[in-house]
Protein backbone atom coordinates (compact mmCIF):
# COMPACT_ATOMS: atom_id res chain seq x y z
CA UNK A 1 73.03 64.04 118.08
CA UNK A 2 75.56 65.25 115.83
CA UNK A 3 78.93 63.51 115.12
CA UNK A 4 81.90 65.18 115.70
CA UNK A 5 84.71 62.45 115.74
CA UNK A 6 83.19 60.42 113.14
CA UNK A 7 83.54 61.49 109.30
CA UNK A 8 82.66 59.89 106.06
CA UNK A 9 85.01 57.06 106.98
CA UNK A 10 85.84 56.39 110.55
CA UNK A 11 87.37 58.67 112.76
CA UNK A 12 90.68 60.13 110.97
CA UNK A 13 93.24 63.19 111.46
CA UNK A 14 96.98 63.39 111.86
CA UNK A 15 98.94 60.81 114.21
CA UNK A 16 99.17 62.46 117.55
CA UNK A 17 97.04 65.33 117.44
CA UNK A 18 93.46 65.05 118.07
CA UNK A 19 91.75 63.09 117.98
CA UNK A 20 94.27 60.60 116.29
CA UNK A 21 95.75 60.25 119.74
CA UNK A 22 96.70 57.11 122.21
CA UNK A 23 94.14 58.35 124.86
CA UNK A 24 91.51 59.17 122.14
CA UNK A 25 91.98 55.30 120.70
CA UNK A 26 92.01 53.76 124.21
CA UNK A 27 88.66 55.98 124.82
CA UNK A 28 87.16 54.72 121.63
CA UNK A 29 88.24 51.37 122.14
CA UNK A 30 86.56 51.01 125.51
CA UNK A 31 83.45 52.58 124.19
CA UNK A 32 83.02 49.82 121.19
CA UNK A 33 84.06 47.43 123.99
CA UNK A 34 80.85 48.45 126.24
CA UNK A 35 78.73 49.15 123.08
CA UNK A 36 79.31 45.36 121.74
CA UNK A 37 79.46 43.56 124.80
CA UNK A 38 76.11 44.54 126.25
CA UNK A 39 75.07 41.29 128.02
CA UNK A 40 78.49 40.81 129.90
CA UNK A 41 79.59 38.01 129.26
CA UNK A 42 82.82 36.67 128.46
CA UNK A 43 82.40 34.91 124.86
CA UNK A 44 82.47 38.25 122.86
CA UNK A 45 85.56 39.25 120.47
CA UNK A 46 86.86 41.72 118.25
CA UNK A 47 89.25 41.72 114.98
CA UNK A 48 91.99 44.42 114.39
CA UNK A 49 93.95 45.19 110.78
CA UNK A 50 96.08 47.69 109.79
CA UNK A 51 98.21 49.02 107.01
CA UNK A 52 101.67 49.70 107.28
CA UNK A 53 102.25 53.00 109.10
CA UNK A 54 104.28 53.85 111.81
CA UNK A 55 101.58 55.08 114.00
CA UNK A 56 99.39 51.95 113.37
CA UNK A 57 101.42 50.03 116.20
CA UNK A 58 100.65 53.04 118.93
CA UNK A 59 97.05 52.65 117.89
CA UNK A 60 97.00 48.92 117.67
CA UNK A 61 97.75 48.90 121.59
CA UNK A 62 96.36 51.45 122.69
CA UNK A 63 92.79 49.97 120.69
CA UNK A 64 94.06 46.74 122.35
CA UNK A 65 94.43 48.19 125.88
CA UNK A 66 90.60 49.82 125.89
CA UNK A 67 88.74 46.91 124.34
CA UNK A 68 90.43 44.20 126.72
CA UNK A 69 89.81 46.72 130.06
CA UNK A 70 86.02 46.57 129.29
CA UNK A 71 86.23 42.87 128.77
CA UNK A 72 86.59 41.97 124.51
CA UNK A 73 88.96 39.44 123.54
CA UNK A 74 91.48 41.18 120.73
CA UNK A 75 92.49 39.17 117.78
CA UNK A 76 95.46 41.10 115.75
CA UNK A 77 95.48 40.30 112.54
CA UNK A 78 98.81 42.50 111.70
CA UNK A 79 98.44 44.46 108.51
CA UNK A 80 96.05 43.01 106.29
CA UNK A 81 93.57 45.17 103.94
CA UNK A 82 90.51 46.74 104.83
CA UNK A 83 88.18 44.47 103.19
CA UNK A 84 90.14 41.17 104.86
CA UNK A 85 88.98 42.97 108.10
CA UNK A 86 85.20 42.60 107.11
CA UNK A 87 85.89 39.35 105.50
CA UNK A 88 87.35 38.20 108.81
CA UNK A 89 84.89 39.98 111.29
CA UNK A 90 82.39 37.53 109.80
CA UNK A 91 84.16 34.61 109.64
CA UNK A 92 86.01 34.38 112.99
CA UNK A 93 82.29 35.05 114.44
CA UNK A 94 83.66 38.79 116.02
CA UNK A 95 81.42 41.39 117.11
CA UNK A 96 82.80 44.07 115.60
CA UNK A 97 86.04 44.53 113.35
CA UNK A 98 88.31 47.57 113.47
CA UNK A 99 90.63 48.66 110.53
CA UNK A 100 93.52 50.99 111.21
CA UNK A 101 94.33 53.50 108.68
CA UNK A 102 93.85 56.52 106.91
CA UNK A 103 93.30 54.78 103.59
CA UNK A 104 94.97 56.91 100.48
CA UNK A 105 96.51 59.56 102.70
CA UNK A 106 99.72 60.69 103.59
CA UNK A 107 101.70 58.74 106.49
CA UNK A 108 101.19 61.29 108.93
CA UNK A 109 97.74 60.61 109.10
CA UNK A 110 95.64 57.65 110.54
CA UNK A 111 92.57 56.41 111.05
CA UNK A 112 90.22 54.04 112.96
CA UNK A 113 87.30 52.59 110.91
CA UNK A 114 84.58 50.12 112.71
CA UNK A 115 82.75 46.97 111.39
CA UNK A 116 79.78 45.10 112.49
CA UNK A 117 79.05 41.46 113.24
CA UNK A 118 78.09 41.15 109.87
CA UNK A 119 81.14 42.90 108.02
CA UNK A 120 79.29 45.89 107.32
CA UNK A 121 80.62 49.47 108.26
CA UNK A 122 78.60 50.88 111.18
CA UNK A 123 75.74 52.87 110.66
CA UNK A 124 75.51 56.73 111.15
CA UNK A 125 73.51 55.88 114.25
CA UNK A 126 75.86 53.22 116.02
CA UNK A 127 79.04 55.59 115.66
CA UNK A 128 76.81 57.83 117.18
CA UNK A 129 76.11 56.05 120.17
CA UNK A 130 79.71 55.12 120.01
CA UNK A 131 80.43 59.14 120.29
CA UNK A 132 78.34 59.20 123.49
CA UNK A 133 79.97 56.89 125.38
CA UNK A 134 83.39 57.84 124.78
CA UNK A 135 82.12 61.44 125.78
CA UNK A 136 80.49 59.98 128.78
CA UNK A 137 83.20 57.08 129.99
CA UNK A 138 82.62 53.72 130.54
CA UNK A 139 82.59 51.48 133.70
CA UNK A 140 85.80 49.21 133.05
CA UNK A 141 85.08 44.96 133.72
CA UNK A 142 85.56 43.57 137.21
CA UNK A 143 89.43 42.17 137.44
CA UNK A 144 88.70 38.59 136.49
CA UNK A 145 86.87 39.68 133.39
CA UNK A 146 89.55 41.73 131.48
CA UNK A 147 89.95 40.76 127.88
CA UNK A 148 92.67 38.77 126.44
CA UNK A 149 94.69 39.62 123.50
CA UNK A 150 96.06 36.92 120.58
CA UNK A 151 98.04 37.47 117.31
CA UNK A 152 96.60 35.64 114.40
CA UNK A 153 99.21 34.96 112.07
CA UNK A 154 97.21 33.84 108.99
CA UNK A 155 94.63 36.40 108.49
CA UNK A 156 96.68 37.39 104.68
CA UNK A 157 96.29 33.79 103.72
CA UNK A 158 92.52 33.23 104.67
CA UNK A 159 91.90 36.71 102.84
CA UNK A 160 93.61 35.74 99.47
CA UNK A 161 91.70 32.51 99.50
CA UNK A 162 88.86 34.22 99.53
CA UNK A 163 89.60 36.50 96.98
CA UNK A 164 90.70 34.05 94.40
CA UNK A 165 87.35 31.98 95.05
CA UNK A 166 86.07 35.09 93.26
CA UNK A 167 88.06 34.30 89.91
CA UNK A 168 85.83 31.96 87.68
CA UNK A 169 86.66 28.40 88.07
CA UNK A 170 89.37 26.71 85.85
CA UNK A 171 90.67 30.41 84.81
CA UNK A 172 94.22 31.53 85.03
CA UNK A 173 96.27 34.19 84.24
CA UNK A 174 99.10 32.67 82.41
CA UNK A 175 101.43 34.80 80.13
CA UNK A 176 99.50 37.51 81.52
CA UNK A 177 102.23 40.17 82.16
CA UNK A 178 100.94 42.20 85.10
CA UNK A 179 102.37 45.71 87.05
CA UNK A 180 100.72 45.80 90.91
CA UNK A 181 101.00 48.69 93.33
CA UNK A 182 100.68 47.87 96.50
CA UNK A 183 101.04 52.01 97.54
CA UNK A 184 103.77 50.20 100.12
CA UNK A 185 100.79 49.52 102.45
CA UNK A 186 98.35 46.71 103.33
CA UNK A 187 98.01 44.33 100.60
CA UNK A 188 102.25 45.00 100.10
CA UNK A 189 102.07 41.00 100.10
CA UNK A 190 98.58 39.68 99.50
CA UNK A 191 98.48 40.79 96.54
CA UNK A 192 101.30 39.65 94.50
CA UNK A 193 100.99 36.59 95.87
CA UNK A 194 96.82 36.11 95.01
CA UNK A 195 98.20 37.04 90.93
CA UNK A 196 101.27 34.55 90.93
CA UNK A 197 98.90 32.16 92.56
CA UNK A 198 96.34 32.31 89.56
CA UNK A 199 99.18 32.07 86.90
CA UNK A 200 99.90 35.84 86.05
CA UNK A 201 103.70 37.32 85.81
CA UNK A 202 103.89 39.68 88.27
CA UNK A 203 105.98 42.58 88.26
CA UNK A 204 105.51 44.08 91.84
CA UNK A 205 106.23 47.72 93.09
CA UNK A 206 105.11 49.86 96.10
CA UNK A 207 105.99 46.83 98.16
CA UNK A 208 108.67 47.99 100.22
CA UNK A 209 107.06 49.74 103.30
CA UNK A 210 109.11 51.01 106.11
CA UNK A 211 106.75 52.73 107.74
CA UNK A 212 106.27 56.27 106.37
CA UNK A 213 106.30 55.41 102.55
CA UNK A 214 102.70 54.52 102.41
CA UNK A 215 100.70 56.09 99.46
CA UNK A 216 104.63 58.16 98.77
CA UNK A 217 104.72 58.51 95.00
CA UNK A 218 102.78 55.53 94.68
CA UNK A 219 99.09 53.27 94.35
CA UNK A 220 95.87 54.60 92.95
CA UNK A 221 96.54 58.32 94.31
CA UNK A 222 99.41 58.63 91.79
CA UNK A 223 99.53 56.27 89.13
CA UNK A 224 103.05 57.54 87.49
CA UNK A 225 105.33 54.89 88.85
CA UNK A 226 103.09 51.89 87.65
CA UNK A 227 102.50 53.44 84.66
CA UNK A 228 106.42 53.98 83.73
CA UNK A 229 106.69 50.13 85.07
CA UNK A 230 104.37 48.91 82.28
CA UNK A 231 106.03 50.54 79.51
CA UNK A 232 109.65 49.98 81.00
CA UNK A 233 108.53 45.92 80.85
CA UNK A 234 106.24 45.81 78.49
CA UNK A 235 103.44 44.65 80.52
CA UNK A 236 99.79 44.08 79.35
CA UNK A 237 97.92 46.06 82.23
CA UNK A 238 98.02 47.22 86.07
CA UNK A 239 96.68 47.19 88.93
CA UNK A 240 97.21 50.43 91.72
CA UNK A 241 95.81 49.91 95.17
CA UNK A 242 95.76 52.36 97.72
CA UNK A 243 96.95 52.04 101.14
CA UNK A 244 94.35 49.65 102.45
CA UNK A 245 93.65 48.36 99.46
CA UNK A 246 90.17 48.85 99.20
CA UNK A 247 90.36 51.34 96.34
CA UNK A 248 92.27 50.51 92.99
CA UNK A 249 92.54 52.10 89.36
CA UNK A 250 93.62 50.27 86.77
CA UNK A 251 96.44 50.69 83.96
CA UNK A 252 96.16 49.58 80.09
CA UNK A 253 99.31 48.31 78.25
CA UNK A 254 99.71 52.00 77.59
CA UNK A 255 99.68 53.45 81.09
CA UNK A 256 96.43 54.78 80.57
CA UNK A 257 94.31 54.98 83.42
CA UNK A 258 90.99 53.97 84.17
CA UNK A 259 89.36 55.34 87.21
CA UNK A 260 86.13 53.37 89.29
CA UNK A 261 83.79 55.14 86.79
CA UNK A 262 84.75 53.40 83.92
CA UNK A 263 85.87 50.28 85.98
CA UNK A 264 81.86 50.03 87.07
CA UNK A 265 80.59 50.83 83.83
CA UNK A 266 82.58 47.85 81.85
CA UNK A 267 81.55 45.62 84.99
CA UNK A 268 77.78 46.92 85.08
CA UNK A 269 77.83 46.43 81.26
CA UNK A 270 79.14 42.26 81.72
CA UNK A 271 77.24 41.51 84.65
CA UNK A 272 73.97 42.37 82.55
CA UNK A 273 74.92 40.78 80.02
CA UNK A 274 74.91 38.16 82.10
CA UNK A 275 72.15 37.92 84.06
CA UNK A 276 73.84 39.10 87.23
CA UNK A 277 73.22 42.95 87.69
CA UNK A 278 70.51 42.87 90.60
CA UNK A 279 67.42 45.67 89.52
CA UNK A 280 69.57 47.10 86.88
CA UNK A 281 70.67 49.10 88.96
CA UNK A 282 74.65 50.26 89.57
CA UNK A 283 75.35 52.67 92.65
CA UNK A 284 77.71 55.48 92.47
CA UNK A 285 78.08 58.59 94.79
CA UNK A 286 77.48 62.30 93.09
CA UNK A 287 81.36 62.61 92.45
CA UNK A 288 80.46 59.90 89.49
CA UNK A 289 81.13 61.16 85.81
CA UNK A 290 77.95 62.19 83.76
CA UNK A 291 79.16 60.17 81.19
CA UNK A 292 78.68 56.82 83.15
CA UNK A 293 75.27 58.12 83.72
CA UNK A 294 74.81 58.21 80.18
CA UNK A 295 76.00 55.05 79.28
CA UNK A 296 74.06 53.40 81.72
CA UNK A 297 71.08 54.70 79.96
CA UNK A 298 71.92 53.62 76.42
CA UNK A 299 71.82 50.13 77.89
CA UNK A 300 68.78 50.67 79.71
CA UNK A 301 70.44 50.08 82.96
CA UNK A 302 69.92 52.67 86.56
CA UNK A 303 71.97 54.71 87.85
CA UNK A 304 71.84 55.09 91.82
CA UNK A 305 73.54 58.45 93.18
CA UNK A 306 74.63 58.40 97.01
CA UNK A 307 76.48 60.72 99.45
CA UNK A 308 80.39 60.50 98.63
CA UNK A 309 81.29 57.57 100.80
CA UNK A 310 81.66 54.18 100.68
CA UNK A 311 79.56 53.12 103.11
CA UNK A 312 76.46 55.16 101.53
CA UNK A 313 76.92 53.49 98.44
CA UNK A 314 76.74 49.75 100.60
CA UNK A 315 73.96 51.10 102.57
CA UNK A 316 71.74 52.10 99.54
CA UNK A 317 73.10 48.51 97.86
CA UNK A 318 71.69 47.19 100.86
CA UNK A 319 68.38 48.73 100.96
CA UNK A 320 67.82 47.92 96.93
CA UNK A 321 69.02 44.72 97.09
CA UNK A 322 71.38 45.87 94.54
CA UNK A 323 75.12 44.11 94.78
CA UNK A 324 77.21 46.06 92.35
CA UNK A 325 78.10 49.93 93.15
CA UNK A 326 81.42 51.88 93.84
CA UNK A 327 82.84 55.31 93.67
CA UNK A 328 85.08 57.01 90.94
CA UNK A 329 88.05 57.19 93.11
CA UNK A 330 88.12 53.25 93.28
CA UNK A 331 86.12 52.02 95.43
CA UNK A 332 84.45 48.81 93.76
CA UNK A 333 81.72 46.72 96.13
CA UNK A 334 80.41 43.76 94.85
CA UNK A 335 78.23 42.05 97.80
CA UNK A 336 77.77 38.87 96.23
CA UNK A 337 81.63 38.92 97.43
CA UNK A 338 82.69 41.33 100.14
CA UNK A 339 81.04 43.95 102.51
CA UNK A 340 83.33 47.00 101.34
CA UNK A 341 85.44 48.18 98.71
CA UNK A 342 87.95 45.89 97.66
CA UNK A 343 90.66 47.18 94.98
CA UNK A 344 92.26 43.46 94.70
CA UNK A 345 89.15 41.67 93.78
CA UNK A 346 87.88 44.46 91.22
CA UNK A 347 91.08 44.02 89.85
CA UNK A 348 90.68 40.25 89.18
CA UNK A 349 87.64 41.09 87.77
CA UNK A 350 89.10 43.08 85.27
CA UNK A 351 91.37 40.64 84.43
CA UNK A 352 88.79 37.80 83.86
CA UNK A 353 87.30 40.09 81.55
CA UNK A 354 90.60 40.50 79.77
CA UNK A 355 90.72 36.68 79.80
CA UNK A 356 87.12 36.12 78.23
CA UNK A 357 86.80 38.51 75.51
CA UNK A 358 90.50 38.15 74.58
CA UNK A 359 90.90 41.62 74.06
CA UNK A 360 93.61 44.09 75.63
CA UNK A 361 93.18 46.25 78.54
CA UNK A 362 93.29 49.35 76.12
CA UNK A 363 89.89 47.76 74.55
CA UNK A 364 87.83 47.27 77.80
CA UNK A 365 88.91 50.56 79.96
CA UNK A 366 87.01 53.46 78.17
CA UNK A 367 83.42 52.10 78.17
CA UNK A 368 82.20 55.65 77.69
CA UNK A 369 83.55 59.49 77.05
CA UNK A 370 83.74 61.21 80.05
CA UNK A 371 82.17 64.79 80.06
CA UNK A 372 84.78 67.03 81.54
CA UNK A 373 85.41 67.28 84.95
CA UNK A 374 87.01 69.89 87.10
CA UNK A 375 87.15 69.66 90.66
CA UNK A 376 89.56 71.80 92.92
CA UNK A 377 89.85 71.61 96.77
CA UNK A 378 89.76 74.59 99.04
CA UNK A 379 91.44 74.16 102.79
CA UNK A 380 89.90 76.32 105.27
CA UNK A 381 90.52 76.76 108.97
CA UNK A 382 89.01 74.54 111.43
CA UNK A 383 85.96 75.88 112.85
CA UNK A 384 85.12 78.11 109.79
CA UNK A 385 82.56 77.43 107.44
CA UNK A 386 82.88 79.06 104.06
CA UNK A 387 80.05 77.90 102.44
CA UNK A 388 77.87 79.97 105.21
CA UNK A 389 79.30 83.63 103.39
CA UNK A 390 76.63 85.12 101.26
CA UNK A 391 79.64 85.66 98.73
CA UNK A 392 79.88 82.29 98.32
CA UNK A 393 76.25 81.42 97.89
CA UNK A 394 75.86 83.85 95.33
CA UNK A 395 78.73 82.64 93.07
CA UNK A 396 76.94 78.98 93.51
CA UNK A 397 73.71 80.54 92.70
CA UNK A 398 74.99 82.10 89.78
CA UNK A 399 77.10 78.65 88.42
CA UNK A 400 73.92 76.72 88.60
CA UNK A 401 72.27 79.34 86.55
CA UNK A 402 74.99 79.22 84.04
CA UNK A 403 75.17 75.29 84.10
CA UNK A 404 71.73 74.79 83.59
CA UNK A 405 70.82 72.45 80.98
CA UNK A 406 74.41 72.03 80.13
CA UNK A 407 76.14 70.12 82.73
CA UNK A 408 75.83 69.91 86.69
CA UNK A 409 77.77 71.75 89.77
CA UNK A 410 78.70 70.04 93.09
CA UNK A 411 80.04 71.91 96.24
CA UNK A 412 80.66 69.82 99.01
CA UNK A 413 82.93 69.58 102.16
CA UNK A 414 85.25 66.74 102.73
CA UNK A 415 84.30 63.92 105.54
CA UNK A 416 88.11 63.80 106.33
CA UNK A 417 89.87 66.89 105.95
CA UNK A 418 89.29 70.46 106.23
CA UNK A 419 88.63 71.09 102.48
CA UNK A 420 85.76 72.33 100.34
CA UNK A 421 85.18 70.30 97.07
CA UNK A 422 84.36 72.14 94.01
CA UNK A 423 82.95 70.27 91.22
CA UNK A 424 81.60 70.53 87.91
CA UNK A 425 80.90 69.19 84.86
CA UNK A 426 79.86 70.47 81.14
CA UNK A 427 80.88 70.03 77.83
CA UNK A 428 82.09 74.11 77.40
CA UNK A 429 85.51 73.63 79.07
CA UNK A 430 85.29 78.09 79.06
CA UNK A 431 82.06 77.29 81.13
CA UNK A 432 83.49 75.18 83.45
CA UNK A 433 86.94 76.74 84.31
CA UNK A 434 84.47 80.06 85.01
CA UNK A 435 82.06 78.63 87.07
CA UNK A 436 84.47 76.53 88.83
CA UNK A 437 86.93 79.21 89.53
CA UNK A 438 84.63 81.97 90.59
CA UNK A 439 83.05 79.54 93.28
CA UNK A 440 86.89 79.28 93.84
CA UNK A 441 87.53 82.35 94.49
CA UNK A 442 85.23 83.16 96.89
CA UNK A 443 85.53 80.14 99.25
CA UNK A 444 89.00 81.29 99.52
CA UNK A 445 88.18 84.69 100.05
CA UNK A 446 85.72 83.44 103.00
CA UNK A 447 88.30 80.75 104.02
């Protein structure tokens, strides 16, 4: 069976049209109702975050009003960031954990993202059984065996405990000046509070969210406001979360940024220094910089490549028994501590690093020259395919001919949005605005 609500991340699309709808979210809710509570019982529960946007309430009840009609008991957990929903999944012994939000994008859109019993992101197979039974319908529990629903009030606080367990023992952050983006979305508290906490002066912005100011101007998407912050106040670095916090980039005392790439190489670099880097072995999707590739083999460490996605890059950590891996837009797992990306905690990390080596953020966020990149998004129309026109496989054709030996070509299509992906990379910056815009061209032509 194919999937065709689920994408690289959940189910996500614009609030109120399909199949970000109220009916749609009751429909799935009942669905991972009957998928998780197989023996029928009463005893079985289920954990619900969100970020800040207006459309996360109509999808909070509606979630709430299918999983309770087939029986789950609902805790709400308010807005709290992705990886506190996976955190808490585990934790408060749930069955499965549900994150609303659509992560980096604009307000408008949403999304619904599932978690296991053990924190993890579903497979490709359980959304897919998921998919059939909201197709099919599900028989709703006898009267007497509807759900309940309860507000947990301290799910931010049980979070940023565990999160600062993650900062070496006895280490603080003191006359550390520090700019955080919170995007005006999930972590709009958590996270100042987790920096003051640990010592660190914290000069806050993004963290006034009213609803349809999420990811507006703001967080790891567009770095401009945090990077004006740190120069107006002299800070020494920043941190820029995204929406749900589970991505972050980070800013040097310069407002220079440093994407997940070179985040992952100065942490793959440390950790086997130390002893800690499981196999070798980091994992990064096929959006990851040839340069990190490089690098990673000048230290005779491994590079892993995965489908873009999150969730690929835990499941191949997984199957390695790797625990360090991430993607270049931010995403940073480390399983020793969480089951997904989590832009607060790879932030602290780079901070402790800051700490240790007593060097400036400028000194530890270019761990390699990146080999130029050029990617450029194409929208189509839903239900076309450009990538099927012969026009378009013959400029592809003809760019990996050109690129061969010299750099590498990527076309892909998005698992959220209606967009082709056009990537390259080589050192001839001629080459690659030719290659890249002639494969361009022609995906617009068949778009």
């Amino acid at each position: 069976m194919t999937r065709k609500l689920f994408g690289t991340d959940g189910v996500r699309g614009k609030a109120n049209t399909y199949p970000m709808t109220a009916e749609m979210a009751l429909r799935m809710g009942a669905a991972a109702g009957r998928f998780f509570r197989r023996d029928g019982s009463n005893v079985h529960r289920v954990v619900i975050g969100k970020d800040t946007r207006l459309s996360g309430y109509m999808f909070e009840n509606a979630l709430t009003a299918g999983l309770t009609s087939t029986g789950m008991n609902v805790l709400l957990l308010g807005p709290v960031p992705t990886p506190a929903v996976g955190l808490l999944t585990t934790s408060m012994r749930a069955d499965v954990g549900i994150m609303i939000s659509a992560s980096h994008n604009p307000h408008h859109d949403n999304g619904i993202k599932f978690f296991g019993p053990d924190g993890f992101k579903l497979s490709d197979e359980a959304e897919e059984q998921i998919e059939a039974l909201i197709e099919a319908g599900v028989e709703p529990a006898q009267s007497q065996n509807i759900g309940r629903a309860k507000r947990i009030d301290d799910g931010r606080f049980r979070y940023a405990e565990r999160v600062k367990s993650t900062f070496p023992v006895g280490m603080r952050l003191d006359g550390l000046r520090v700019v955080v983006d919170c995007a005006n979305g999930a972590a709009h508290r958590v996270a100042p509070e987790v920096l003051w906490e640990l010592g660190a002066t914290v000069i806050p912005i993004g963290v006034s969210p009213n609803g349809l100011n999420i990811n507006d101007g703001c967080g790891s998407t567009d770095t401009s406001a945090a990077a004006a912050k740190i120069l107006q106040e002299g800070a020494d670095v920043g941190i820029c979360l995204d929406g749900d916090a589970d991505r972050v980039m980070i800013l040097d005392e310069k407002g220079e940024v440093a994407d997940g790439d070179q985040l992952m190489a100065l942490m793959a670099g440390r950790w086997a220094d130390q002893g800690r880097l499981n196999g070798g072995t980091l994992v990064a999707t096929v959006m990851s910089n040839l340069g990190l590739e490089r690098f990673l083999d000048g230290r005779g460490l491994h590079l892993e490549r995965t489908a873009v996605g999150d969730r690929y890059v835990v499941e191949a950590m997984r199957a390695g028994g790797w625990n360090l891996g991430g993607e270049q837009s931010g995403h940073i797992v480390m399983t020793d501590y969480a089951t997904t990306g989590d832009g607060l905690l790879a932030g602290l990390q780079f901070l402790a690093a800051m700490i240790e080596t007593d060097k400036k953020a400028s000194d530890l966020s270019k761990s390699f020259e990146t080999v130029p990149q050029l990617l450029q998004n194409v929208r189509y129309a839903d239900g076309q395919d450009p990538l099927e026109s012969d026009a378009v496989r013959r400029s592809i054709a003809d760019a990996e001919v050109k690129l061969k030996g010299k750099g590498r070509l990527l076309i892909r299509k998005s698992g959220t949005e209606p967009l082709i992906r056009v990537m390259a990379e080589c050192e001839d910056d001629d080459l690659l605005s030719q290659v890249v815009g002639n494969i361009v061209a022609e995906v617009e032509g068949a778009a």
